[in-house]
Protein backbone atom coordinates (compact mmCIF):
# COMPACT_ATOMS: atom_id res chain seq x y z
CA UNK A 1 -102.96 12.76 -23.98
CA UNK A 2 -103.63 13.42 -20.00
CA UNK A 3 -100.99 14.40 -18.20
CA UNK A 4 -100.57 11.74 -15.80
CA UNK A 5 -100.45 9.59 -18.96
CA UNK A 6 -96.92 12.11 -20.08
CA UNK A 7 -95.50 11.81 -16.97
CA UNK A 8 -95.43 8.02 -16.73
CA UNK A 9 -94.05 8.54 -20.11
CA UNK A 10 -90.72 11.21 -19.18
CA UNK A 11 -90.10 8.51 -15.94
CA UNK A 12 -88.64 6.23 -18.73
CA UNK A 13 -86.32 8.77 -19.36
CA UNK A 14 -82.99 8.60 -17.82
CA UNK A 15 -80.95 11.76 -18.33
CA UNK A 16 -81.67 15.07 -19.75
CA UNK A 17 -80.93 14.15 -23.33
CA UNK A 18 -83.76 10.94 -23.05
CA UNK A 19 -86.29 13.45 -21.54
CA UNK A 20 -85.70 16.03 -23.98
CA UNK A 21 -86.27 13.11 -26.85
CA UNK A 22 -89.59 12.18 -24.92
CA UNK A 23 -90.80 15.45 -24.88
CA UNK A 24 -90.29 15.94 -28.61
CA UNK A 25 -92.18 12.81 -29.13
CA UNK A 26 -95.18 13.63 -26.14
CA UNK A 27 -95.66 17.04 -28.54
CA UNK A 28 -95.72 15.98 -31.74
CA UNK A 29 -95.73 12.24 -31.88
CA UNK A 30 -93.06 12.30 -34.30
CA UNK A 31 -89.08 12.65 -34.55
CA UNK A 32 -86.21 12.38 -36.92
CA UNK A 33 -83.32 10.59 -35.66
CA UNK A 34 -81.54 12.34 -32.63
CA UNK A 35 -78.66 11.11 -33.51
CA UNK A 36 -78.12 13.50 -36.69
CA UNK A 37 -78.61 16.37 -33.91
CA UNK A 38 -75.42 16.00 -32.19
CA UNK A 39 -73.02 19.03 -32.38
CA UNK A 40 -69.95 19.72 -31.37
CA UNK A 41 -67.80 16.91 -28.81
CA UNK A 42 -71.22 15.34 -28.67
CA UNK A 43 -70.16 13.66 -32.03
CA UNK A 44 -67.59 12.10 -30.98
CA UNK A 45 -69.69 10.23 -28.24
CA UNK A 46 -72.17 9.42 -31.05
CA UNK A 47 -71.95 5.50 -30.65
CA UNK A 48 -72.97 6.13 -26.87
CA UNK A 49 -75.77 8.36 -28.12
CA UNK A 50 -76.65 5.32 -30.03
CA UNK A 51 -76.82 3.28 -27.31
CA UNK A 52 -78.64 4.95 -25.21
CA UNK A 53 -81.30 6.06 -27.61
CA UNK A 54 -81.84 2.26 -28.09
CA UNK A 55 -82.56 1.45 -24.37
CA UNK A 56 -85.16 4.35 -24.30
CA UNK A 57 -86.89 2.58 -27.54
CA UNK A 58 -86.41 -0.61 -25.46
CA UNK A 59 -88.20 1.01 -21.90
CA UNK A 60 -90.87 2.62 -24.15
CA UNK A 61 -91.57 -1.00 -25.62
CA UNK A 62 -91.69 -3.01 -22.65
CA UNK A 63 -93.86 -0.52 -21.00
CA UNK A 64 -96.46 -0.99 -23.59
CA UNK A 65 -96.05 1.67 -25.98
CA UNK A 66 -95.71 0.91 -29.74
CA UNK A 67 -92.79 2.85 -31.55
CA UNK A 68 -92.95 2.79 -35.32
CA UNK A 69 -90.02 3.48 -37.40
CA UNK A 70 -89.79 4.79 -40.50
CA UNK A 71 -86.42 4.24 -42.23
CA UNK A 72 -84.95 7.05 -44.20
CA UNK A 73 -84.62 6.97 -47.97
CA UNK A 74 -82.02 5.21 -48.58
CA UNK A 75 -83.33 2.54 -46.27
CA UNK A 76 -81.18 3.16 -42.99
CA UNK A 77 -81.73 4.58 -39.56
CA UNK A 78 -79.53 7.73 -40.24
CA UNK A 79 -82.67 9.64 -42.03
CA UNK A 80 -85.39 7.80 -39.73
CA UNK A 81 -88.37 8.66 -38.20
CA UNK A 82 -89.64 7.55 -35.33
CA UNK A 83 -93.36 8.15 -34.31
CA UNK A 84 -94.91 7.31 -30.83
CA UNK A 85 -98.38 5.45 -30.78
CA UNK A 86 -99.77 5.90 -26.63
């Protein structure tokens, strides 16, 4: 992946939490929920978490690239994985 091609991707972030979630997925292409990550007060804020990881999915979409989710095992989002396909 070029690196004008990363950057467009980390200007769909909005906050330091989004980029840090982009930058996961720029290195490896691959990423468990971010959600299950959150420590501390963090958790308490977990359905704003929630919503915010769901507009980056949304920016990544509309901007053309194709995010393919793979629920957990017991068929929910909480042990997902999400993999980025530029």
């Amino acid at each position: 992946m070029s690196q004008a091609l990363k950057t467009q991707i980390l200007k769909l972030a909005k906050g330091s939490w989004q980029q840090s979630i982009l930058r996961n997925l720029i290195s490896n292409h691959i990423i468990t929920n971010p959600i299950r990550e959150l420590r501390g007060n963090a958790r308490k804020y977990q359905g704003r978490y929630q919503a915010s990881f769901n507009s980056l999915l949304s920016r990544l979409r509309k901007a053309g690239y194709t995010i393919t989710i793979q629920l957990g095992p017991l068929g929910g989002q909480w042990g997902a994985i999400y993999t980025l396909t530029v």
